[in-house]
Protein backbone atom coordinates (compact mmCIF):
# COMPACT_ATOMS: atom_id res chain seq x y z
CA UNK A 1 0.00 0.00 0.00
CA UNK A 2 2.60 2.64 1.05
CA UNK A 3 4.49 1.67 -2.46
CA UNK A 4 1.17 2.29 -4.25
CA UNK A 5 1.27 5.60 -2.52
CA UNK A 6 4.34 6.72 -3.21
CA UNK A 7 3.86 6.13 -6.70
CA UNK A 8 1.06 8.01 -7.07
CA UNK A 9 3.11 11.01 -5.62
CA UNK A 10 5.79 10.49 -7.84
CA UNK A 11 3.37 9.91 -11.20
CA UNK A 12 1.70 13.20 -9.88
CA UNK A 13 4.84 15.41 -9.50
CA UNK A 14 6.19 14.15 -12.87
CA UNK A 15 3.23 15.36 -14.46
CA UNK A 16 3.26 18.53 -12.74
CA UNK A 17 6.90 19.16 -13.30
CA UNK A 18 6.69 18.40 -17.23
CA UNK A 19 3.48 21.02 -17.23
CA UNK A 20 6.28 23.34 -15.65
CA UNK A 21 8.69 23.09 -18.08
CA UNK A 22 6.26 23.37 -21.13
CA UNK A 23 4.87 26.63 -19.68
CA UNK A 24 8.11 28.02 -17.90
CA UNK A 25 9.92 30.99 -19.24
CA UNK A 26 13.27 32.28 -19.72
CA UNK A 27 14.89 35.22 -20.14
CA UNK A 28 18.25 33.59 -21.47
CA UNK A 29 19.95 30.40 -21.98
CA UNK A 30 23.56 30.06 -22.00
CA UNK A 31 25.42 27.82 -24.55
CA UNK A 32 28.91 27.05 -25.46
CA UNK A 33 30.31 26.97 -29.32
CA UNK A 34 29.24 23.46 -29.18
CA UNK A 35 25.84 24.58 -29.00
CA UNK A 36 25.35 22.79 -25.32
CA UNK A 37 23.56 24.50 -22.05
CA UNK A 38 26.10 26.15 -20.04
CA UNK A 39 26.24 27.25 -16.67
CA UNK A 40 27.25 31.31 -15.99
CA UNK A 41 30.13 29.87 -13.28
CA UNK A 42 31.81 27.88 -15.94
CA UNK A 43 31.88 30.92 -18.65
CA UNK A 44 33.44 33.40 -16.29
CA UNK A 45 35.69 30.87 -15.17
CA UNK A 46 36.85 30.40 -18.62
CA UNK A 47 36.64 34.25 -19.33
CA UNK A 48 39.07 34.40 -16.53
CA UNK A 49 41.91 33.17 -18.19
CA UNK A 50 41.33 35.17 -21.27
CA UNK A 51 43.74 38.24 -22.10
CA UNK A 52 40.87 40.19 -23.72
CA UNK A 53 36.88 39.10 -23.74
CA UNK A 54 34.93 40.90 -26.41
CA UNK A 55 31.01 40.46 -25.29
CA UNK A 56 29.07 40.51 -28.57
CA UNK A 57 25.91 42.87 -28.12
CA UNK A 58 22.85 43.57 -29.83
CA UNK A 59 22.78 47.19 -29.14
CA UNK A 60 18.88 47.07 -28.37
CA UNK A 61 18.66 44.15 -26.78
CA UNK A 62 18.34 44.51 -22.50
CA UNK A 63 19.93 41.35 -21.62
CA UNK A 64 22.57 41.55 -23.80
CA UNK A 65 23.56 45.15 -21.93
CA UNK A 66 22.32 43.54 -18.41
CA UNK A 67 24.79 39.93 -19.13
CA UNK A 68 27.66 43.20 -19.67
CA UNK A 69 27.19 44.64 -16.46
CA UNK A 70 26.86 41.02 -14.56
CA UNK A 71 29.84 39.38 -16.77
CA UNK A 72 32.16 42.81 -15.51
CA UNK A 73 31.10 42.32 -12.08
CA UNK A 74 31.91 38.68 -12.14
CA UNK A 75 35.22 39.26 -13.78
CA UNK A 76 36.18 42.15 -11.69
CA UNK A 77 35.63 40.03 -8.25
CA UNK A 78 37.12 36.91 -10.02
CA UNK A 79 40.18 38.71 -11.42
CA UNK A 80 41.18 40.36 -7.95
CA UNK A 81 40.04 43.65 -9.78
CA UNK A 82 42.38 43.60 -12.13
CA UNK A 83 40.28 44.32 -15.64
CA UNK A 84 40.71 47.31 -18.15
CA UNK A 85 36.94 48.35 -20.18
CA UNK A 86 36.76 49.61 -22.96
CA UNK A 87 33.71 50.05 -26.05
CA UNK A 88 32.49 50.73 -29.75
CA UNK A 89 30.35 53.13 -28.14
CA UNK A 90 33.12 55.73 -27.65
CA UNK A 91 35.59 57.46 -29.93
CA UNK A 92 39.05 57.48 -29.20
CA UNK A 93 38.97 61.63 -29.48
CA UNK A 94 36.93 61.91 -26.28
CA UNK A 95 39.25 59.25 -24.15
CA UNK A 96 40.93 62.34 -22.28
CA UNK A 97 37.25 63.10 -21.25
CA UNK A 98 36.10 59.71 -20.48
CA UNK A 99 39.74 59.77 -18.52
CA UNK A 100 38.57 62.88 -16.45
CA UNK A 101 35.14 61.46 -15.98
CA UNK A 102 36.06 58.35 -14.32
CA UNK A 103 39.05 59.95 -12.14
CA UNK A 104 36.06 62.71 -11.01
CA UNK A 105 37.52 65.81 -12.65
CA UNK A 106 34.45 66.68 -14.44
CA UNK A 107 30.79 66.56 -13.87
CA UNK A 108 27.98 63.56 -14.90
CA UNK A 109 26.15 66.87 -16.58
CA UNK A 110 29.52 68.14 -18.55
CA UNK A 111 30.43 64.67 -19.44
CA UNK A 112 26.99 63.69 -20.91
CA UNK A 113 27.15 67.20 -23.01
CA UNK A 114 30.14 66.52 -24.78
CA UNK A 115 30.94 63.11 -25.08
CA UNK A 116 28.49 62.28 -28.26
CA UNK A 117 26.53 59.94 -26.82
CA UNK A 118 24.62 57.10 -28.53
CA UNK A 119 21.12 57.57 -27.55
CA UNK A 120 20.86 54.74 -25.81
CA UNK A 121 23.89 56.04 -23.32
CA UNK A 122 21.38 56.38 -20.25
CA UNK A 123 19.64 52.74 -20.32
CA UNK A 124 22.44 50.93 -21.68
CA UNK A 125 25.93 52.07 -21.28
CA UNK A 126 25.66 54.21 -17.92
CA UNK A 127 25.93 51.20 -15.69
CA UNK A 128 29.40 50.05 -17.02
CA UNK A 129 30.23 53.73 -16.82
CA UNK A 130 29.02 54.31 -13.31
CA UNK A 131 30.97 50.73 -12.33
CA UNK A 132 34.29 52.25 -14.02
CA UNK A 133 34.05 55.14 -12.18
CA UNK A 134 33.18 53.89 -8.62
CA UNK A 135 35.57 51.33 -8.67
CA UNK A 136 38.34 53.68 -11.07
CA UNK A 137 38.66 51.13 -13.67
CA UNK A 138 40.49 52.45 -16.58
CA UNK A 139 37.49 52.44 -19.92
CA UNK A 140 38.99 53.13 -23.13
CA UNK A 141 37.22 54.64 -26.13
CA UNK A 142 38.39 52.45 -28.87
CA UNK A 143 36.06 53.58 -31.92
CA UNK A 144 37.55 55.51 -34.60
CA UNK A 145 36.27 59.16 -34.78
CA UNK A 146 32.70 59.07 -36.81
CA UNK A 147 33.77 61.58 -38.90
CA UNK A 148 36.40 59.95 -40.33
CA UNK A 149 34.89 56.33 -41.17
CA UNK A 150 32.28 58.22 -42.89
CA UNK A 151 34.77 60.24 -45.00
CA UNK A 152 36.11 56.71 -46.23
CA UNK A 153 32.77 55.45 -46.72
CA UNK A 154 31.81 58.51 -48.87
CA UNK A 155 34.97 57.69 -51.17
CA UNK A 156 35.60 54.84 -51.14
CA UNK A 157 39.34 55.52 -51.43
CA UNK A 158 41.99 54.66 -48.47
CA UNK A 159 43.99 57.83 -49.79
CA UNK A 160 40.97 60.40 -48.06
CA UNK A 161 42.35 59.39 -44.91
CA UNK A 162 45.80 59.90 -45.35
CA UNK A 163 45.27 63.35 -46.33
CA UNK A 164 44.13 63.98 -42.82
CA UNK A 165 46.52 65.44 -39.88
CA UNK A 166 48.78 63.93 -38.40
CA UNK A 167 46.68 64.66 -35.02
CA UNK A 168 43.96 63.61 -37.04
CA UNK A 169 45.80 60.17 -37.37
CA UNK A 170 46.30 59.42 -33.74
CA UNK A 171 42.99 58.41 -33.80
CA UNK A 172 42.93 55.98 -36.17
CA UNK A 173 44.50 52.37 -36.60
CA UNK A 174 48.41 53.20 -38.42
CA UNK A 175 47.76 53.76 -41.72
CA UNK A 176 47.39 51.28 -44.36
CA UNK A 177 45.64 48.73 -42.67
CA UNK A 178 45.37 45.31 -44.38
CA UNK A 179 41.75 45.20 -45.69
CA UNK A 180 40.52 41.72 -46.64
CA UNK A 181 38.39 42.51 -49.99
CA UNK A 182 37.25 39.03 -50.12
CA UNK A 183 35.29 39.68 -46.21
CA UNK A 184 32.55 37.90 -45.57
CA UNK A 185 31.02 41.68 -45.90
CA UNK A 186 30.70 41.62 -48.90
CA UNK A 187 29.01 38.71 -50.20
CA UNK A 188 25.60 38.39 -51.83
CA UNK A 189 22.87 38.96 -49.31
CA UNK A 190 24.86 40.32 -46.89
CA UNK A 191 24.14 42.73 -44.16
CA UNK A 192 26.68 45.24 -45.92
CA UNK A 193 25.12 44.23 -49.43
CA UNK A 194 22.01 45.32 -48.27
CA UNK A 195 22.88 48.63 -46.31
CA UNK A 196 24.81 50.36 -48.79
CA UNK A 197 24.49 50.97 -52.92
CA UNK A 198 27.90 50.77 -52.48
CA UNK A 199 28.70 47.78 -50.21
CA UNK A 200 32.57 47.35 -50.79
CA UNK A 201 33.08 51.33 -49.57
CA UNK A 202 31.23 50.59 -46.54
CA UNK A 203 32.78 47.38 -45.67
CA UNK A 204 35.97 49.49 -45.51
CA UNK A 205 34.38 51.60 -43.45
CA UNK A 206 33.45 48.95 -40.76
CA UNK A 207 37.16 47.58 -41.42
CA UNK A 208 38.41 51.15 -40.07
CA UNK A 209 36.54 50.85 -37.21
CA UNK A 210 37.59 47.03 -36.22
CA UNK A 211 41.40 48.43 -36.93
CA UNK A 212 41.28 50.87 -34.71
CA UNK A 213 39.69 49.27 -32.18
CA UNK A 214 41.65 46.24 -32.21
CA UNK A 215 44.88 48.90 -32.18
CA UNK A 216 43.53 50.73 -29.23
CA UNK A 217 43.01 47.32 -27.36
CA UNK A 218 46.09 46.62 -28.00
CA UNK A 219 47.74 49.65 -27.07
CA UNK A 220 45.74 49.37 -23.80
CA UNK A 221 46.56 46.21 -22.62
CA UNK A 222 48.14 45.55 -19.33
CA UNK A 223 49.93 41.99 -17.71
CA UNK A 224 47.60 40.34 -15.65
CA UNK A 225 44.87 42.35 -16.48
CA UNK A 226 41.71 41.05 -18.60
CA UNK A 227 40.52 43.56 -20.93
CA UNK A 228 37.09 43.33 -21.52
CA UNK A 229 35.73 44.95 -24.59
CA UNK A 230 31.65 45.79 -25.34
CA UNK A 231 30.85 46.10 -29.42
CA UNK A 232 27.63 44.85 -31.83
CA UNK A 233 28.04 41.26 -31.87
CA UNK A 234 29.13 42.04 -35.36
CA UNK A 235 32.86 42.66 -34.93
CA UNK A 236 33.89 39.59 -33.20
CA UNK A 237 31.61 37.03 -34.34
CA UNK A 238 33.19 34.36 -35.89
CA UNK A 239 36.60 35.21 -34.26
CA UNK A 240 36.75 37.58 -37.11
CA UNK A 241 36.16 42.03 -37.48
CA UNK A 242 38.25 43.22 -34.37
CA UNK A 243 39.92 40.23 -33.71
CA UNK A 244 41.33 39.43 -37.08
CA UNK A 245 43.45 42.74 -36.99
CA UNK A 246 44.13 42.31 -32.75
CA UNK A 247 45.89 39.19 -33.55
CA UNK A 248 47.64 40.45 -37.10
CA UNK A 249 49.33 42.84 -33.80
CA UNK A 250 49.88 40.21 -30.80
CA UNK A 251 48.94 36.93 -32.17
CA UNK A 252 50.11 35.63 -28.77
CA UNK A 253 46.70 36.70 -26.84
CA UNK A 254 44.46 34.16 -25.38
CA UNK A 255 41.06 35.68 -26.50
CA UNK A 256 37.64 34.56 -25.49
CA UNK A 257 34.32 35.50 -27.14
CA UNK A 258 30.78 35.80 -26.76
CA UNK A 259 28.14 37.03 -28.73
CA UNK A 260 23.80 37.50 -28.67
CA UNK A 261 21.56 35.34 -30.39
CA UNK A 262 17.64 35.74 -30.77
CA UNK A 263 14.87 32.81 -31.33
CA UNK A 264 11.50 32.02 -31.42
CA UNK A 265 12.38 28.90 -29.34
CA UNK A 266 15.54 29.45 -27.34
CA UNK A 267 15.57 25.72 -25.78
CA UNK A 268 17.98 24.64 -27.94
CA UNK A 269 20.40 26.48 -30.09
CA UNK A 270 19.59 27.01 -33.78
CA UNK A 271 22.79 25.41 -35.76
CA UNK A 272 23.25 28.94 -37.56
CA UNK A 273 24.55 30.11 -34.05
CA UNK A 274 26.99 27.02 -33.22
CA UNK A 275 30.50 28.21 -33.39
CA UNK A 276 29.71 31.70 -33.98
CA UNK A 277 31.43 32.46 -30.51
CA UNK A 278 33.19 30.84 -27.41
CA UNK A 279 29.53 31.59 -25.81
CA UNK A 280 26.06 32.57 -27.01
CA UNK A 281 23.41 34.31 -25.05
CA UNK A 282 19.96 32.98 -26.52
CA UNK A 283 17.26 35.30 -26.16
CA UNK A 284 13.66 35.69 -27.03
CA UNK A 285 12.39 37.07 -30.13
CA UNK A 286 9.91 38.31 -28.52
CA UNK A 287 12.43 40.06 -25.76
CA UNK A 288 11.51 43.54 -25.40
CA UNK A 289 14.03 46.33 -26.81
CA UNK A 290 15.61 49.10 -25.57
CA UNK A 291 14.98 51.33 -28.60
């Protein structure tokens, strides 16, 4: 009788637990290149041991920005402090600003006024700010000046930007920089294909940008220190963008990846995504955005 009992309460709590997991919800699901469930523990401790981390974002997605803010935390506690930030979001001709920000010499209103700020600054890139500052990390602008990617996308020609300044130049990754004309940019039904009528100018344009900021990571990296580096999922997907000139310059760093994915069904990862990155974060389509 007590056997018949107890499996009763068993059949009863199986059924009850599989109703669960039909109906429960996620926010995220963690997977490794492999495309299998990880924990969050096991990625930071592998982060850990990484030189530089580049966390792939989808600039309006919220857990992409909120898995930035916990993945820093983590690494800063994990790493005995020692980590260096830096960001797409900022242009290497505002770094003596961001400096003064973060070291208190100028005020939140001052900095916000000059510092051309994506508009998404306040919900999405203030927290990693505010962390820098309280706990005087050093946060590099990496991103080449606007101005001058969109001079090269305008032309088309590498020779616009060597007609600029030499001040103009300390901005931007040494000059030439070893484009790769057959980049994955530029073929048929590509995002660049699609953005631009003329997709090869542009994809030199985005190769600017990954130049300098791999060359301003580079410049910026310390022994013992991880540098951990926020940018569109774009530039280091694949092991390729930023990381394909950061290792033309120290081919010696151990780098570790991660990147954003979004599914209708996020319970198992779609093979498009497998590889893509050391880890994915696997979001909801139907996530809400932050813009």
């Amino acid at each position: 009788m007590k056997n018949l009992i107890f499996s009763i309460i068993i059949f009863f709590f199986l059924i009850q637990t599989d109703a669960y997991s039909q109906n429960d919800k996620s926010a995220y699901i963690l997977y490794n290149a492999q495309g299998q469930k990880s924990s969050y523990q096991q990625m930071i401790d592998e982060l850990s041991k990484a030189d530089v981390v580049f966390i792939g974002e989808y600039h309006n997605n919220p857990i992409s920005h909120w898995m930035e803010y916990e993945i820093t935390q983590s690494l800063y506690n994990n790493k005995n402090k020692q980590i260096i930030l830096g960001a797409e979001m900022f242009e290497a001709d505002t770094q003596l600003m961001l400096d003064e920000y973060i070291s208190d010499k100028i005020s939140t209103k001052r900095f916000e006024a000059d510092m051309r700020l994506w508009p998404n600054y306040k919900t999405d890139y203030e927290p990693l700010i505010s962390f820098a500052k309280e706990n005087k990390i050093s946060f590099i602008a990496t991103n080449i000046p606007r101005r001058y990617a969109d001079m090269l996308h305008k032309s088309g020609d590498e020779n616009t930007l060597f007609s600029l300044s030499d001040e103009a130049k300390r901005y931007i990754a040494p000059l030439p920089i070893p484009f790769k004309a057959d980049s994955v940019m530029l073929s048929e039904g590509s995002i660049m294909s699609m953005m631009s009528s003329n997709p090869l100018a542009l994809a030199k344009a985005q190769a600017i940008k990954d130049a300098t900021m791999a060359h301003f990571i580079n410049k910026n990296i310390q022994n013992n220190k991880t540098f951990i580096h926020f940018n569109g999922s774009y530039h280091s997907d694949n092991k390729d963008g930023i990381i394909y000139f950061l290792q033309l310059l120290s081919p010696h760093l151990k780098i570790a990846t991660i990147s954003t994915a979004q599914q209708d069904d996020i319970s198992t990862l779609d093979e498009a995504y497998t590889g893509v990155a050391d880890y994915i974060i696997c979001v909801p389509t139907s996530m809400t955005k932050t813009y």
